[in-house]
PDB file of N, CA and C in Angstrom:
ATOM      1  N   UNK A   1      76.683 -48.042  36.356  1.00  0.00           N
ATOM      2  CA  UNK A   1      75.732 -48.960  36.896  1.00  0.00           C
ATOM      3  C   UNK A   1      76.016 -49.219  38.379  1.00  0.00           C
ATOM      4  N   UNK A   2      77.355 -49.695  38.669  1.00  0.00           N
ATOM      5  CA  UNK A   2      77.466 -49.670  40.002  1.00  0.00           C
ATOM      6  C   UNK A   2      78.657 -48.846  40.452  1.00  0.00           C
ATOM      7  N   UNK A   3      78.751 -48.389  41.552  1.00  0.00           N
ATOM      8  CA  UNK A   3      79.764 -47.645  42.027  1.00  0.00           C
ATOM      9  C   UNK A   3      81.131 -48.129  42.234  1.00  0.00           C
ATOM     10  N   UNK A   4      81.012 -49.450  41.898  1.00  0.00           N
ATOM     11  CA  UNK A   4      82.424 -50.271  42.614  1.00  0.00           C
ATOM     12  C   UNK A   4      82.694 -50.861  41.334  1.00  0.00           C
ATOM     13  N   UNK A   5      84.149 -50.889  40.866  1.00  0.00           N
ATOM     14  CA  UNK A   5      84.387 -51.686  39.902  1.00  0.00           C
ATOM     15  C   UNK A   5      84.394 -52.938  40.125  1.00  0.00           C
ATOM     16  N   UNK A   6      84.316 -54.220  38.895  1.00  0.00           N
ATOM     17  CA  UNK A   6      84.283 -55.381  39.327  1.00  0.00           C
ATOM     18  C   UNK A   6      85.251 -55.807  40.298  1.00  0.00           C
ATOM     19  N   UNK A   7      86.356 -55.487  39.801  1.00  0.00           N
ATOM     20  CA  UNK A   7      88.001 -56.178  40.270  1.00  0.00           C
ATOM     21  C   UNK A   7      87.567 -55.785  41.881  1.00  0.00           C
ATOM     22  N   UNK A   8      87.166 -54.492  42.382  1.00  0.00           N
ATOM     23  CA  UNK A   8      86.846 -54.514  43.987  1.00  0.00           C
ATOM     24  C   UNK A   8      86.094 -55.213  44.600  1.00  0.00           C
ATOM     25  N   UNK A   9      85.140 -55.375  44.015  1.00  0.00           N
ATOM     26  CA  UNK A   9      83.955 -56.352  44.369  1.00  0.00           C
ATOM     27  C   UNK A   9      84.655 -57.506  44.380  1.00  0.00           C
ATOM     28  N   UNK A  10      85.688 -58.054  43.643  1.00  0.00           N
ATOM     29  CA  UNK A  10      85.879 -59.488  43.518  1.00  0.00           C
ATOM     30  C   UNK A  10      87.335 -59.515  44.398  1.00  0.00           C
ATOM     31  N   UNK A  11      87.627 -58.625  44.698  1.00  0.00           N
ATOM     32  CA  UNK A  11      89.160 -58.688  45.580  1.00  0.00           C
ATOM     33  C   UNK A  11      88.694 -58.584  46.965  1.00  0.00           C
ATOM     34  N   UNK A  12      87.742 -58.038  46.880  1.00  0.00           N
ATOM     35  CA  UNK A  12      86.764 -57.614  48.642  1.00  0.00           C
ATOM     36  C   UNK A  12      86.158 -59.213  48.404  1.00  0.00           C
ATOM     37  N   UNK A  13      85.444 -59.664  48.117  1.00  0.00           N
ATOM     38  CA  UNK A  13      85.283 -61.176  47.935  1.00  0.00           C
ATOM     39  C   UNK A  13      86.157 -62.066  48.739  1.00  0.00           C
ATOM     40  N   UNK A  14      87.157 -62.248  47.810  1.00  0.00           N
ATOM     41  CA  UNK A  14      88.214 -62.799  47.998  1.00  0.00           C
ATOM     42  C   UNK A  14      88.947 -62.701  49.447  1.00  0.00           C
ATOM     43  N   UNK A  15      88.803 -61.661  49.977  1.00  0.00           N
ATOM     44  CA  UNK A  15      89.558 -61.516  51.444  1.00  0.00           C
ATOM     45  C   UNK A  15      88.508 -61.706  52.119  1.00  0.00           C
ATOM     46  N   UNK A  16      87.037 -61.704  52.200  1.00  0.00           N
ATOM     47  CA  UNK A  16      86.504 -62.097  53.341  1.00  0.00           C
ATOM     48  C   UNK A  16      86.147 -63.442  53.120  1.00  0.00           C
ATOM     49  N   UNK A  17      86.299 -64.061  51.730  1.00  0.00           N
ATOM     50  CA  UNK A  17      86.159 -65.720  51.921  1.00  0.00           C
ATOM     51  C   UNK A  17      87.803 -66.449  52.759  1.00  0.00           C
ATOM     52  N   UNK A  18      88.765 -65.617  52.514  1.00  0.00           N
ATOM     53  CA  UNK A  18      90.185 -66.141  53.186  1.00  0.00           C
ATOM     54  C   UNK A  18      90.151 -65.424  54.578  1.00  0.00           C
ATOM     55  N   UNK A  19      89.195 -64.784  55.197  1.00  0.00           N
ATOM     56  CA  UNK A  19      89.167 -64.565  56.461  1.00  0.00           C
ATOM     57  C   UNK A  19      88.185 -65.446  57.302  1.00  0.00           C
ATOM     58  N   UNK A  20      87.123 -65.840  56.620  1.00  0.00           N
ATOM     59  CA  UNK A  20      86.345 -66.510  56.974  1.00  0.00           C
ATOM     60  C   UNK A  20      87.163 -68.005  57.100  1.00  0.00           C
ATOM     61  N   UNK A  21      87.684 -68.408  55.917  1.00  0.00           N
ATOM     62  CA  UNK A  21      88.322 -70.314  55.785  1.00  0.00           C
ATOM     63  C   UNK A  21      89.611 -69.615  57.464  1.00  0.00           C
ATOM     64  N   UNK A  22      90.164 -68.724  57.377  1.00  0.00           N
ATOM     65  CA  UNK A  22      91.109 -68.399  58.945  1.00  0.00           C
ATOM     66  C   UNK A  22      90.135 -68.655  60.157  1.00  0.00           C
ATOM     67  N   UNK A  23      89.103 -68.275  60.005  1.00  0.00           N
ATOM     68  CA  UNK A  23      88.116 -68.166  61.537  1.00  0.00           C
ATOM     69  C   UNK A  23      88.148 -70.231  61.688  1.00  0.00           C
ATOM     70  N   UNK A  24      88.059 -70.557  60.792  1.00  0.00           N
ATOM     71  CA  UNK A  24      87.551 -71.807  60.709  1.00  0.00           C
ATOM     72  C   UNK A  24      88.783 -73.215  60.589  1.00  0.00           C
ATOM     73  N   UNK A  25      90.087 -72.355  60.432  1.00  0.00           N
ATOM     74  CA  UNK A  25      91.538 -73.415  59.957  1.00  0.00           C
ATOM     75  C   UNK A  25      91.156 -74.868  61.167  1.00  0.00           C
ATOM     76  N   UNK A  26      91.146 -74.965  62.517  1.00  0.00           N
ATOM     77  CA  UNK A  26      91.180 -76.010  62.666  1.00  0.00           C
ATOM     78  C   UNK A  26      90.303 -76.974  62.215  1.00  0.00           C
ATOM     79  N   UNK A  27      88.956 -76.895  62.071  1.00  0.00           N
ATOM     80  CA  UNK A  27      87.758 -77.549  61.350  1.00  0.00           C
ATOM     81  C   UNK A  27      88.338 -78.346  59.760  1.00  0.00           C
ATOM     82  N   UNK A  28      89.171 -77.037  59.068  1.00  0.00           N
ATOM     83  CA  UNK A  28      89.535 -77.349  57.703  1.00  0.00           C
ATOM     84  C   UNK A  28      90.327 -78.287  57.938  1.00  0.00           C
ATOM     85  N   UNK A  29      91.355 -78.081  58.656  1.00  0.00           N
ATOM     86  CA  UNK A  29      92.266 -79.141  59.048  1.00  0.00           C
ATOM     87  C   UNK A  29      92.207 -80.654  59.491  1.00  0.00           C
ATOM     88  N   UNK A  30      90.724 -80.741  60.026  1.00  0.00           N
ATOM     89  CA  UNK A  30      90.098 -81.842  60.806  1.00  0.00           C
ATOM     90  C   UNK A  30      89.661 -82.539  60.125  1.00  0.00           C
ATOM     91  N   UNK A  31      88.544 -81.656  59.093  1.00  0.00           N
ATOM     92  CA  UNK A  31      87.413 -82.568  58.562  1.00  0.00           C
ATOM     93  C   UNK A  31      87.457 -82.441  57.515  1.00  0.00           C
ATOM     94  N   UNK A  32      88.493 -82.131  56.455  1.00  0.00           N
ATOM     95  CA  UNK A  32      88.734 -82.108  54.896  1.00  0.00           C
ATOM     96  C   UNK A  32      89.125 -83.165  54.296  1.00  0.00           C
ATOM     97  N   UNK A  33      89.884 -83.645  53.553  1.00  0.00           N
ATOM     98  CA  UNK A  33      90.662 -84.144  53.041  1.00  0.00           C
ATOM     99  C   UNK A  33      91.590 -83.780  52.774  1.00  0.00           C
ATOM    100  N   UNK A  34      91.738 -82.863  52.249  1.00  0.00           N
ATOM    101  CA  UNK A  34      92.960 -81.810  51.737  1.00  0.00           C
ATOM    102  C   UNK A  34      93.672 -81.515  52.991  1.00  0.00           C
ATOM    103  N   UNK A  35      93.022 -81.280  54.236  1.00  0.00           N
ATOM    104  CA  UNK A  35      93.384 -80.701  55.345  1.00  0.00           C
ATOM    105  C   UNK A  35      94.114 -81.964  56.478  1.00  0.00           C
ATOM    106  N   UNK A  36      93.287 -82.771  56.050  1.00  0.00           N
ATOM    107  CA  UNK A  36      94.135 -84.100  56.620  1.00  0.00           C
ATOM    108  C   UNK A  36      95.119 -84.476  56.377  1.00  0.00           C
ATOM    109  N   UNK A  37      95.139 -84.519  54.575  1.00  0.00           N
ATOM    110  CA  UNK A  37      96.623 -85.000  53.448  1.00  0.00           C
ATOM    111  C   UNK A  37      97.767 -83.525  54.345  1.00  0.00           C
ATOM    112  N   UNK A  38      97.396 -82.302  54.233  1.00  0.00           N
ATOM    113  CA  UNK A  38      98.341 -81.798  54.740  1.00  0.00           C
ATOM    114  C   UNK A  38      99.096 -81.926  55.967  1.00  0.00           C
ATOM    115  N   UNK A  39      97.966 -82.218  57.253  1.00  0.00           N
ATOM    116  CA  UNK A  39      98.358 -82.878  58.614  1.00  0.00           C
ATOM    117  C   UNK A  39      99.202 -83.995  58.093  1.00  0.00           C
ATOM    118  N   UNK A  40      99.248 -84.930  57.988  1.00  0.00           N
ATOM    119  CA  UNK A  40     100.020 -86.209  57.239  1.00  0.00           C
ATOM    120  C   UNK A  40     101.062 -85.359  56.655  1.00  0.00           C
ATOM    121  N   UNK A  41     101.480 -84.911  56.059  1.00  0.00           N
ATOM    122  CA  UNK A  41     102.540 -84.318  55.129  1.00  0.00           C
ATOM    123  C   UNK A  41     103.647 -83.806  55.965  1.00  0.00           C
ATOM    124  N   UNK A  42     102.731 -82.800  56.641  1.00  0.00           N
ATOM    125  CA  UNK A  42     103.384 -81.642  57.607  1.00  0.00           C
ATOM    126  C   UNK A  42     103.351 -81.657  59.222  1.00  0.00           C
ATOM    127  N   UNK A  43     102.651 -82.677  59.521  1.00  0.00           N
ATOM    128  CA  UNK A  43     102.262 -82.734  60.964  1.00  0.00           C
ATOM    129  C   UNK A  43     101.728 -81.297  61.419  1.00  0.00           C
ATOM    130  N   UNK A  44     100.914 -81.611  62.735  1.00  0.00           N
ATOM    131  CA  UNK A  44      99.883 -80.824  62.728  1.00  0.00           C
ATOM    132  C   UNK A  44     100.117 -79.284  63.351  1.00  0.00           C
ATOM    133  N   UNK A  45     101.365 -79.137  63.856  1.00  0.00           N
ATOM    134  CA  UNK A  45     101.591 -77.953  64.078  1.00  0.00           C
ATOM    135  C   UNK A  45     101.949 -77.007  62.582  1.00  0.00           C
ATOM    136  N   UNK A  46     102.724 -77.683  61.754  1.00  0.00           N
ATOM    137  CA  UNK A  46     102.931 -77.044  60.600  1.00  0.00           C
ATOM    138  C   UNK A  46     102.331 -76.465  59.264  1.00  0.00           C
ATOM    139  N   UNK A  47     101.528 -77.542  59.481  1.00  0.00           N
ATOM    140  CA  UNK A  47      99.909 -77.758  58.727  1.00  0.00           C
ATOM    141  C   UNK A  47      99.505 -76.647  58.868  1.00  0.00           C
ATOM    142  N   UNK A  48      99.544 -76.264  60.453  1.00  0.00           N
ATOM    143  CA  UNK A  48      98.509 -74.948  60.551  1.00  0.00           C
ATOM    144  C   UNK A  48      98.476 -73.553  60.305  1.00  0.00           C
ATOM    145  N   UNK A  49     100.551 -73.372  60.317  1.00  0.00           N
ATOM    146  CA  UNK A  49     100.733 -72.417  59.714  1.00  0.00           C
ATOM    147  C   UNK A  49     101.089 -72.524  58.357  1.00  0.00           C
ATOM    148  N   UNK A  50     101.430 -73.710  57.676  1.00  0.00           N
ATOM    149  CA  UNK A  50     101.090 -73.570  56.192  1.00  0.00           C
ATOM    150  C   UNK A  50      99.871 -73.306  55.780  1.00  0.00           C
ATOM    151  N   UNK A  51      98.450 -73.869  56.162  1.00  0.00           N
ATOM    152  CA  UNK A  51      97.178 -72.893  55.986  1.00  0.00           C
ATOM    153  C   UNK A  51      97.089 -71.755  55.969  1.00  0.00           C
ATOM    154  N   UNK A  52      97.886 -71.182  57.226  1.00  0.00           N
ATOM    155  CA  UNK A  52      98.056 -69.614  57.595  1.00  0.00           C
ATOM    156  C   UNK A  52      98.029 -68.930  56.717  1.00  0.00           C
ATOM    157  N   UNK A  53      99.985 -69.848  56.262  1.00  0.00           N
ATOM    158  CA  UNK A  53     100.402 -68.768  55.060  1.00  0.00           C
ATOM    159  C   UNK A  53      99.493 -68.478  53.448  1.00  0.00           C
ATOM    160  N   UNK A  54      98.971 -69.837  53.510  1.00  0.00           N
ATOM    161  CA  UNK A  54      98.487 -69.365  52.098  1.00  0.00           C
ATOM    162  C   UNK A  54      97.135 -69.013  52.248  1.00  0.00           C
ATOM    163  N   UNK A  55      96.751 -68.807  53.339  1.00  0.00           N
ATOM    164  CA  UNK A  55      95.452 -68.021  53.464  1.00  0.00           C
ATOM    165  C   UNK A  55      95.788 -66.234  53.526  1.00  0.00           C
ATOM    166  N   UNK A  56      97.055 -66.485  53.880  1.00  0.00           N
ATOM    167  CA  UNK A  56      97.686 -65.038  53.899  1.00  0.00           C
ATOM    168  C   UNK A  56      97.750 -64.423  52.367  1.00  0.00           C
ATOM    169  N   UNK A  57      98.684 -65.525  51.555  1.00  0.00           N
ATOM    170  CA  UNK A  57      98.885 -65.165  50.770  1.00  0.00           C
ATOM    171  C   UNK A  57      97.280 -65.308  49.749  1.00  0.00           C
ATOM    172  N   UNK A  58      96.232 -65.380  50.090  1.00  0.00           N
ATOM    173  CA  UNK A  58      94.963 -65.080  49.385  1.00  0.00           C
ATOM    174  C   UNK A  58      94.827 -63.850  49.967  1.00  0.00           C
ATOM    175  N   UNK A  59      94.486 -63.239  51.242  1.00  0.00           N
ATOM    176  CA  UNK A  59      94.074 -62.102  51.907  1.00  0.00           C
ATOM    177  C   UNK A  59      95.246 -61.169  50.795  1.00  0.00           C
ATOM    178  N   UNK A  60      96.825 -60.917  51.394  1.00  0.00           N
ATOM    179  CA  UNK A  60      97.088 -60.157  49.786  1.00  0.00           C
ATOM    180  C   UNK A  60      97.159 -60.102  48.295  1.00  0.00           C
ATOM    181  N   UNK A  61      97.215 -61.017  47.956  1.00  0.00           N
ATOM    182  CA  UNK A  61      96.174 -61.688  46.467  1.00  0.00           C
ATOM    183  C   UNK A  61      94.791 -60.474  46.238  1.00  0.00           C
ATOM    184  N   UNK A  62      94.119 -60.660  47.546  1.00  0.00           N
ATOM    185  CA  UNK A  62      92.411 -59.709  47.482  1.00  0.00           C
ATOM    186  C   UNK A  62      92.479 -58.274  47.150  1.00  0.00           C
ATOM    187  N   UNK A  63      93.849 -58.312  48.245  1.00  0.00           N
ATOM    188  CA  UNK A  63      93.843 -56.759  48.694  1.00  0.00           C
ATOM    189  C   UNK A  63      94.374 -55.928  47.463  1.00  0.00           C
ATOM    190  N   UNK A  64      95.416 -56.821  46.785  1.00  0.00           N
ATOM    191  CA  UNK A  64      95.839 -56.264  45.545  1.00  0.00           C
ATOM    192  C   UNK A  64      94.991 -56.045  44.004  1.00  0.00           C
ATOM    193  N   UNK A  65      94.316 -57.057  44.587  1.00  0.00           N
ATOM    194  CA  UNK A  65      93.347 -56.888  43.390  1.00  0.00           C
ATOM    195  C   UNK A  65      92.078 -56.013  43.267  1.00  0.00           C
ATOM    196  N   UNK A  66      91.818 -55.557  44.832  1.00  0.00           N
ATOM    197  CA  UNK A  66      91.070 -54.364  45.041  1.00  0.00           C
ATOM    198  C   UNK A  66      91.207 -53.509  44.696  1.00  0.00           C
ATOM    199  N   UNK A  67      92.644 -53.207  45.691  1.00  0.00           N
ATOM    200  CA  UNK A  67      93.144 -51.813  44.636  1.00  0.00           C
ATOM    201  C   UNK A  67      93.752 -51.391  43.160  1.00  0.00           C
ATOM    202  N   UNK A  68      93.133 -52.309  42.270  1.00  0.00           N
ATOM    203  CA  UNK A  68      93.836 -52.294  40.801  1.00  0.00           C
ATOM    204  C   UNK A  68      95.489 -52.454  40.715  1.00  0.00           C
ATOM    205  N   UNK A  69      96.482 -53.153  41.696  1.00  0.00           N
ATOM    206  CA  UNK A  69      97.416 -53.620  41.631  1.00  0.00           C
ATOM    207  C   UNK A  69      97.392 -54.782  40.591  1.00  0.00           C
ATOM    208  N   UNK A  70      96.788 -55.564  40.753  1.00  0.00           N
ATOM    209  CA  UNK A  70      96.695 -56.900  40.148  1.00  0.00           C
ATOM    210  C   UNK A  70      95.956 -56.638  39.291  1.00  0.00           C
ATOM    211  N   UNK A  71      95.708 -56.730  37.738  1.00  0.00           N
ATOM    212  CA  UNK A  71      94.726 -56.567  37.012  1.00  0.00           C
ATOM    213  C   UNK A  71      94.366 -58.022  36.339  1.00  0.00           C
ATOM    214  N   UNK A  72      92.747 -58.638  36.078  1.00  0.00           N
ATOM    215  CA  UNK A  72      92.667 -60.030  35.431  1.00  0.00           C
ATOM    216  C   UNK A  72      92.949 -59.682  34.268  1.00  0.00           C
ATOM    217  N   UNK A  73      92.905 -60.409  33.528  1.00  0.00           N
ATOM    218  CA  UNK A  73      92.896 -60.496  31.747  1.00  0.00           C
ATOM    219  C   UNK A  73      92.022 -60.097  31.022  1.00  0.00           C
ATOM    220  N   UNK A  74      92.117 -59.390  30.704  1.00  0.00           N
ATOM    221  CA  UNK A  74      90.500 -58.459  29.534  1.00  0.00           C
ATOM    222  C   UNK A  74      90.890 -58.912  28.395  1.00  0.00           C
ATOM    223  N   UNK A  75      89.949 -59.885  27.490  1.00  0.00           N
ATOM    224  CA  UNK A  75      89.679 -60.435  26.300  1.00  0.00           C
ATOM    225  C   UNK A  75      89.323 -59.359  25.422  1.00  0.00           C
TER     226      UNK A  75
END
């Protein structure tokens, strides 16, 4: 039916929604809640690379799951 298996489609997903929330970290940081509680936590230089990182760690999360590294759970 389609040329792309799901898991690519959904790992390619996945890295351009965590590239997109990167284009945008100071905004998240500003005007969230979540992003504020972390400023407060971490102060604001740290904040930003703790976003970093776990935006990082989504981008390889994607990438692995693109390439059938990561497999979900089949019922």
């Amino acid at each position: 039916m389609f040329p792309f298996s799901q898991d690519a489609v959904m790992g390619t997903g996945f890295i351009v929604w965590c590239l997109f929330l990167w284009s945008c970290e100071r905004q998240i940081l500003d005007q969230t809640r979540k992003g504020q509680r972390l400023v407060a936590w971490c102060g604001p230089a740290r904040a930003l690379w703790v976003l970093r990182a776990i935006l990082l760690a989504g981008i390889t999360f994607g990438g692995l799951l693109a390439n059938g590294i990561i497999r979900p759970i089949q019922w």
